[in-house]
N, C-alpha and C. Protein backbone atom coordinates (compact mmCIF):
# COMPACT_ATOMS: atom_id res chain seq x y z
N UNK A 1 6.07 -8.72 -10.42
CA UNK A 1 4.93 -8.14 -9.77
C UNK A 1 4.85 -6.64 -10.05
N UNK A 2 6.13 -6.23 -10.71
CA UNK A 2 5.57 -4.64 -10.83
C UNK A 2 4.72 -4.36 -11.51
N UNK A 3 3.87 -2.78 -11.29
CA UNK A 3 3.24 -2.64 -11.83
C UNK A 3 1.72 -3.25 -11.58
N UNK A 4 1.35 -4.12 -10.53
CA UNK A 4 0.22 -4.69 -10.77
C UNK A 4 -0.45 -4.75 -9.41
N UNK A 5 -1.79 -5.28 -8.94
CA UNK A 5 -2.01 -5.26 -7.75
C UNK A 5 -2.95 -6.74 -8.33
N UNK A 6 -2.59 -7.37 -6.84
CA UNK A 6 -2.97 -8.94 -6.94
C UNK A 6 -4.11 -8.92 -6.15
N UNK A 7 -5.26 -8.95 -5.99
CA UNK A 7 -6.08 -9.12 -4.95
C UNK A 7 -6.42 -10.60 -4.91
N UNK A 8 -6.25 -11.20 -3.71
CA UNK A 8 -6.35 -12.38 -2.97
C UNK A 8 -7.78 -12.77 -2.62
N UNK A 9 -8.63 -13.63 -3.54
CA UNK A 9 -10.10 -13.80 -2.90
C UNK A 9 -10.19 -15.13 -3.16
N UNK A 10 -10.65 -16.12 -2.48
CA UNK A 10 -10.98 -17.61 -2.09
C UNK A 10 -12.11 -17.73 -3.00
N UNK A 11 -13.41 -16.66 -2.52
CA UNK A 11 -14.66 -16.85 -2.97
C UNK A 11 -14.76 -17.20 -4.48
N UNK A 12 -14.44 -16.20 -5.10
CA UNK A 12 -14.70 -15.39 -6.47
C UNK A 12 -13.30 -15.52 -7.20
N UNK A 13 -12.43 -16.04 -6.48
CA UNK A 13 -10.73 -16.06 -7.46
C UNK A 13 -10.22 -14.75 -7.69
N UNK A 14 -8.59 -15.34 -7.80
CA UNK A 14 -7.85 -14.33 -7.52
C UNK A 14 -8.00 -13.71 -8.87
N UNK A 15 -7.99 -11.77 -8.56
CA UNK A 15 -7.98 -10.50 -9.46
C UNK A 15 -6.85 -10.40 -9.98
N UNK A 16 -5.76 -10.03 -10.80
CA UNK A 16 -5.04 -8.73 -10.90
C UNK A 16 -5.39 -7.68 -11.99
N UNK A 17 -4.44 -6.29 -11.34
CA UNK A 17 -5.37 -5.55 -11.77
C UNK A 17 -3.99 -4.76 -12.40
N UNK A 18 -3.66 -3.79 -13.70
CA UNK A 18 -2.50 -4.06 -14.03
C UNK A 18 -2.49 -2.03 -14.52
N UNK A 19 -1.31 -1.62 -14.15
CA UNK A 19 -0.95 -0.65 -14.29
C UNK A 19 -0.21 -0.27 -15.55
N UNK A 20 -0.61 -0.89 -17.00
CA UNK A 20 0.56 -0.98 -17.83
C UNK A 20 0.30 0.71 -18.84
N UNK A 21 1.18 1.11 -18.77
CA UNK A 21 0.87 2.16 -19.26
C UNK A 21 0.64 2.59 -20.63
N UNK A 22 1.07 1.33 -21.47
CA UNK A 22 0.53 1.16 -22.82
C UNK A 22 -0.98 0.63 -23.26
N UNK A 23 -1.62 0.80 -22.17
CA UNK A 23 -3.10 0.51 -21.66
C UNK A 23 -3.62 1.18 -20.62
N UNK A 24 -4.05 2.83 -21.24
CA UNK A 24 -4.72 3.73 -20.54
C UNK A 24 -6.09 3.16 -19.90
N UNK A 25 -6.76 2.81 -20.56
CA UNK A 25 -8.00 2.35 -19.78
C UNK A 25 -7.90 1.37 -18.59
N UNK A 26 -7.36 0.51 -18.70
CA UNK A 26 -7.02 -0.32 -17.80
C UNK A 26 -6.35 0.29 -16.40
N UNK A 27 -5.42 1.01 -17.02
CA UNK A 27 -4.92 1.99 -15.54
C UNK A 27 -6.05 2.69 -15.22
N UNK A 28 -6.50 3.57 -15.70
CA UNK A 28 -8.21 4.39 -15.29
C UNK A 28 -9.12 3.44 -14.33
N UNK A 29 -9.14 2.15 -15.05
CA UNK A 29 -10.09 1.31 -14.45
C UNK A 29 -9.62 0.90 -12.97
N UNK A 30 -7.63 0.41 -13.18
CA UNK A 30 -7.39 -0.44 -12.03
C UNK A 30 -7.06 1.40 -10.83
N UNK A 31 -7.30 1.95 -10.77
CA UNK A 31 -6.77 3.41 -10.20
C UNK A 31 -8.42 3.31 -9.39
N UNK A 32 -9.41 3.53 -10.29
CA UNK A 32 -10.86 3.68 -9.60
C UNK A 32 -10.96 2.63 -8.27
N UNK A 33 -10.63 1.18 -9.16
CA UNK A 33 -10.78 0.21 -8.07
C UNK A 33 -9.99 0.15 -6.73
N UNK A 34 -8.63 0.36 -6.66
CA UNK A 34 -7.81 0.74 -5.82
C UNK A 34 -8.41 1.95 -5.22
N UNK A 35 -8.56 3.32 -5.30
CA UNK A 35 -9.28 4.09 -4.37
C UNK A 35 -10.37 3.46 -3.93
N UNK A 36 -10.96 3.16 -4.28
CA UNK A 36 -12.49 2.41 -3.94
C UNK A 36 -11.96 1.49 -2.26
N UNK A 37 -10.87 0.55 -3.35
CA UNK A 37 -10.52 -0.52 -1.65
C UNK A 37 -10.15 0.30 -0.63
N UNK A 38 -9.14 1.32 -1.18
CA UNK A 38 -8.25 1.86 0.40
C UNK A 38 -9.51 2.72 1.15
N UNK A 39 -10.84 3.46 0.31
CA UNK A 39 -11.56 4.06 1.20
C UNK A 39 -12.46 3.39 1.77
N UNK A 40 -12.98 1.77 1.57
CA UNK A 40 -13.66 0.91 2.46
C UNK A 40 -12.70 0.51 3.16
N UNK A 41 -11.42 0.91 3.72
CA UNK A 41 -10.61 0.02 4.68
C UNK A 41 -9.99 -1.21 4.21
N UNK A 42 -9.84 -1.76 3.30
CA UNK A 42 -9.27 -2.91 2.39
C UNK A 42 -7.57 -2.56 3.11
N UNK A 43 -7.04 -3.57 3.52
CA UNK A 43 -5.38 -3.21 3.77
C UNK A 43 -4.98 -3.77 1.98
N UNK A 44 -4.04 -2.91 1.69
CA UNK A 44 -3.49 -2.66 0.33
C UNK A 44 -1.72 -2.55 0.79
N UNK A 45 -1.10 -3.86 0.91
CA UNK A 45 0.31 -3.92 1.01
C UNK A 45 1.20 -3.56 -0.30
N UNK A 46 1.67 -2.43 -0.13
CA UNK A 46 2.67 -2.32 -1.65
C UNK A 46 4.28 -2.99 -1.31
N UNK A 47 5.03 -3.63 -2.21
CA UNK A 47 6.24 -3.53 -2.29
C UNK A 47 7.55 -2.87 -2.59
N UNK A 48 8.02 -2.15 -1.38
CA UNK A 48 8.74 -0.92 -1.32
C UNK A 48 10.30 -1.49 -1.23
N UNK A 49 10.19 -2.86 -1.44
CA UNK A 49 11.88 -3.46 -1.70
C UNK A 49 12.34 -4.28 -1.34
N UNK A 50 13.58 -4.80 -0.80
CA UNK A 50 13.70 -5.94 -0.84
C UNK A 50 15.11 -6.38 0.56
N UNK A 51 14.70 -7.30 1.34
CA UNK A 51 15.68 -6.90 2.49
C UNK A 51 15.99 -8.53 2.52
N UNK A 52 17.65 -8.87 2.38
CA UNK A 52 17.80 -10.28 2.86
C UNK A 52 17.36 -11.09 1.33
N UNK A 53 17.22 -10.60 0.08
CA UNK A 53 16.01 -11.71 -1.09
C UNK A 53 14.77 -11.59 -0.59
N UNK A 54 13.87 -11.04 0.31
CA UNK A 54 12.44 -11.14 0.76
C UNK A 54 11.97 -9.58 0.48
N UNK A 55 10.78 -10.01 -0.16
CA UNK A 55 9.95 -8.63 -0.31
C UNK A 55 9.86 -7.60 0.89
N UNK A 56 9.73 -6.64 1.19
CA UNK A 56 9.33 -5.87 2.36
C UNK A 56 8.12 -5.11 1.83
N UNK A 57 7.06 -4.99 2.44
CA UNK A 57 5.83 -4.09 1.86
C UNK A 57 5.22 -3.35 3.29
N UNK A 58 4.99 -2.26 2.64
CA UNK A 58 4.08 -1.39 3.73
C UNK A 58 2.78 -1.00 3.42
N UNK A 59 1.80 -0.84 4.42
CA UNK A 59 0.33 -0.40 3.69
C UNK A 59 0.32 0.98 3.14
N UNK A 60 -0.55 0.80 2.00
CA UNK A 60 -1.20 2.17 1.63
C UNK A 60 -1.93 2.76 1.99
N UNK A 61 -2.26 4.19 2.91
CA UNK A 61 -3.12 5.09 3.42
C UNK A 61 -3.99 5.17 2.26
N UNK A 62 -3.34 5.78 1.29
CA UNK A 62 -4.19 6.87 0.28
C UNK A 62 -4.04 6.19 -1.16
N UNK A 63 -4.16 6.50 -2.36
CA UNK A 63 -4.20 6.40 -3.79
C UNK A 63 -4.78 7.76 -4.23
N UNK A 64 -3.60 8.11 -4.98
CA UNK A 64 -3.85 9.69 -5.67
C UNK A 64 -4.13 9.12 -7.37
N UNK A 65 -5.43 8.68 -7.82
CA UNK A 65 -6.17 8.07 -9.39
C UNK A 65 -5.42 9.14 -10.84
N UNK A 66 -5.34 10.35 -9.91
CA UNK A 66 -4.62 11.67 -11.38
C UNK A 66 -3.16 10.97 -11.53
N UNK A 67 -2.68 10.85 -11.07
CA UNK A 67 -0.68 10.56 -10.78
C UNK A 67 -0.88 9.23 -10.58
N UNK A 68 -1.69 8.01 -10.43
CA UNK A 68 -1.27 6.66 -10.42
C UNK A 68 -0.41 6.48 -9.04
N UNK A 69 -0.06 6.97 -7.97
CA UNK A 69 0.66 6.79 -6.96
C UNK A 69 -0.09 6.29 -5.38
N UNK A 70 0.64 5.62 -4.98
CA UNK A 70 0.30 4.65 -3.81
C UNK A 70 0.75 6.15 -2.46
N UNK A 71 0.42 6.09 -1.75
CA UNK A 71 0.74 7.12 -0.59
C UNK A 71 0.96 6.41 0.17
N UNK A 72 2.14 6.17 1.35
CA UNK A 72 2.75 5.29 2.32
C UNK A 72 2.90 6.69 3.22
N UNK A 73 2.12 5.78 4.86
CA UNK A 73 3.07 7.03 5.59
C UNK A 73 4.23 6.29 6.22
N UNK A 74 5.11 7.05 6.64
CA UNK A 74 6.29 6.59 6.96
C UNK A 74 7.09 6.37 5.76
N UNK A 75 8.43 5.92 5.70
CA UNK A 75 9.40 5.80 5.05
C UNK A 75 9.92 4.14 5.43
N UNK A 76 10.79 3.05 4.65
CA UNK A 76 11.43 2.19 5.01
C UNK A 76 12.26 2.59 5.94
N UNK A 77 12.79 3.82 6.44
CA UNK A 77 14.33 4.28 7.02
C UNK A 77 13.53 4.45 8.20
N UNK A 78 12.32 4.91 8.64
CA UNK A 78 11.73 4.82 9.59
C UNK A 78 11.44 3.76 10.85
N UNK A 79 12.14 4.02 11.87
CA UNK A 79 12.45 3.18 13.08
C UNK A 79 12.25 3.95 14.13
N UNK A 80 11.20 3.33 14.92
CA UNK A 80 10.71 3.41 15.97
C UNK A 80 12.06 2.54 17.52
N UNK A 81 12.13 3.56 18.47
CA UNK A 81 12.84 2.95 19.42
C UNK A 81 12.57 2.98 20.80
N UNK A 82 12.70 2.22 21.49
CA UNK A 82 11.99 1.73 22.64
C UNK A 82 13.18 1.91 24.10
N UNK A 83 12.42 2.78 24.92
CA UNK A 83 13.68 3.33 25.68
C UNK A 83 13.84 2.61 26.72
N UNK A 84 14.51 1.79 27.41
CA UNK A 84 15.06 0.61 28.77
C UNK A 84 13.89 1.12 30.04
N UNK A 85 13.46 2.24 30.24
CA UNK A 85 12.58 2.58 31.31
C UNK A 85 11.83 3.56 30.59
N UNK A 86 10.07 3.24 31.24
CA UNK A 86 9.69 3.63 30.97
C UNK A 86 8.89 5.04 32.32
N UNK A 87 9.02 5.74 31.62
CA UNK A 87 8.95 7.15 32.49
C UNK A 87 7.64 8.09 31.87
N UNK A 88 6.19 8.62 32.93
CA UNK A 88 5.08 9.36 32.27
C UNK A 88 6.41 10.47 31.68
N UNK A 89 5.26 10.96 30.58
CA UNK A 89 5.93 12.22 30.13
C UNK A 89 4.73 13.01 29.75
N UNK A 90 5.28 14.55 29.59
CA UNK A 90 4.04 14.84 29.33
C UNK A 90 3.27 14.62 28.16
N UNK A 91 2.48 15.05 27.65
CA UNK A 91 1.55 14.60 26.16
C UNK A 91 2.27 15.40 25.22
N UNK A 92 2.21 14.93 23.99
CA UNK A 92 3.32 15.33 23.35
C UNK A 92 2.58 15.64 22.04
N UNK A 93 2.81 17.06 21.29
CA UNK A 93 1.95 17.03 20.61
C UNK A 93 2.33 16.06 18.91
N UNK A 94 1.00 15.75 18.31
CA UNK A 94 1.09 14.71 17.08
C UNK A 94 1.93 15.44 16.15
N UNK A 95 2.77 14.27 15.66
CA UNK A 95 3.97 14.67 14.49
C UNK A 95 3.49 14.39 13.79
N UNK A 96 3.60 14.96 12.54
CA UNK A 96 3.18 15.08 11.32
C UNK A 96 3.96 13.78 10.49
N UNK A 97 3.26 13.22 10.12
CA UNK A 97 3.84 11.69 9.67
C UNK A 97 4.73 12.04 7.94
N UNK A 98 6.03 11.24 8.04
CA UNK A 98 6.25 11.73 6.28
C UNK A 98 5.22 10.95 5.43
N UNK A 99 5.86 11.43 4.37
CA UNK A 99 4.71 10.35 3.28
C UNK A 99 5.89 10.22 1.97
N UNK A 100 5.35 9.16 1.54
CA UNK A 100 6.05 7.88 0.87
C UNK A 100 5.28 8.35 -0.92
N UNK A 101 5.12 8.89 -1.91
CA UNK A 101 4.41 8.14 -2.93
C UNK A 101 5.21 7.80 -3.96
N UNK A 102 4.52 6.49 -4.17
CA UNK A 102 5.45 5.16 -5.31
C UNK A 102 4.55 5.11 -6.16
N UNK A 103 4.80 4.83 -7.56
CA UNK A 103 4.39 5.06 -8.76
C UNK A 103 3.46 3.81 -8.74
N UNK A 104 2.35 3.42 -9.07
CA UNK A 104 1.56 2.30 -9.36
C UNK A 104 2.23 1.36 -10.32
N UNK A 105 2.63 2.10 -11.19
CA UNK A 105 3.52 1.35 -12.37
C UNK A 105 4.66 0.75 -12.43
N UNK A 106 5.69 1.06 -11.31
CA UNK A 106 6.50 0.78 -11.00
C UNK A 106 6.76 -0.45 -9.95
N UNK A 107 5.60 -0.17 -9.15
CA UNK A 107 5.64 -1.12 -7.50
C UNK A 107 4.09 -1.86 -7.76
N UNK A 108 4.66 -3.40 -7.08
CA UNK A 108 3.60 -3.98 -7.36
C UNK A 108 2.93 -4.15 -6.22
N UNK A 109 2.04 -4.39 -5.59
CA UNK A 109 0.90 -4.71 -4.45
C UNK A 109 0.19 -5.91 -4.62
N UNK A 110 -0.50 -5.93 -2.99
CA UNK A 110 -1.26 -6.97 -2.89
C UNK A 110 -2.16 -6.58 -1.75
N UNK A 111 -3.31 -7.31 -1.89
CA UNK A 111 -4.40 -7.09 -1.35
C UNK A 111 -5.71 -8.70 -1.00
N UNK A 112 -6.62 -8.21 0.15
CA UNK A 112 -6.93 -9.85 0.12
C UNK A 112 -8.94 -8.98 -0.12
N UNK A 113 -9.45 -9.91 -0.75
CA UNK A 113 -10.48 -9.57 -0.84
C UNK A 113 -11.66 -9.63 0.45
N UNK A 114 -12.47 -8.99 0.79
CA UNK A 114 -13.25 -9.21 1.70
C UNK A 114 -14.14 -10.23 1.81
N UNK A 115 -13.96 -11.30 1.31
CA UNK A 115 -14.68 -12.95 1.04
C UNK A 115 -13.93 -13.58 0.97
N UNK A 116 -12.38 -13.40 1.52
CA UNK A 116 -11.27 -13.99 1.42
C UNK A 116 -11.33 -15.17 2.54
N UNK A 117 -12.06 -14.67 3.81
CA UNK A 117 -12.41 -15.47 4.46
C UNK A 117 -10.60 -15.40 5.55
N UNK A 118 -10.90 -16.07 6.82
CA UNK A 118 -10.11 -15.75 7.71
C UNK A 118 -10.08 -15.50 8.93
């Protein structure tokens, strides 16, 4: 799967769309289409590794089309923890989220088309 993004559609059949870098146009082309999904809201799961033999994937916020890179916020090492009582506190101001970017070429994705139906 590296390297490629699978989009999942029932209607119209399944896409992929391929990051090979011995095929500039094709990356140009599959880079346009990928920004295109993540800015209509399309969830765009990349695969960031592998836990147990099972894929682990996180969504993509962003796609940077110059650099070919997927933007993840958060990190895999990132764990959220949940404290035994829960107590008001005051408002706390927003943390600045890390960010993740993985090479298109390298990490493969998946995506479901909006006629995917569901």
């Amino acid at each position: 799967m590296s390297g490629a993004v699978h989009i999942l559609n029932v209607g119209a059949g399944d896409t992929t769309l391929s990051f090979d870098p011995k095929n500039p146009k094709e990356c140009e082309r599959a880079a346009g289409i990928v920004t295109d999904m993540i800015r209509r809201g399309y969830a765009l799961l990349v695969e960031v590794g592998t836990k147990g033999g099972k894929p682990i994937f996180q969504r993509a916020e962003a796609f940077d089309p110059k650099t070919h890179e997927y933007i993840i916020a958060g990190g895999p090492d990132e764990t959220i923890t949940i404290g035994e009582e829960e107590t008001p506190e005051k408002p706390r101001k927003p943390r600045k989220k890390k960010q993740q970017r993985l090479a298109a070429g390298k990490h493969g994705a998946v995506s479901v088309g909006r006629t995917a139906g569901g």
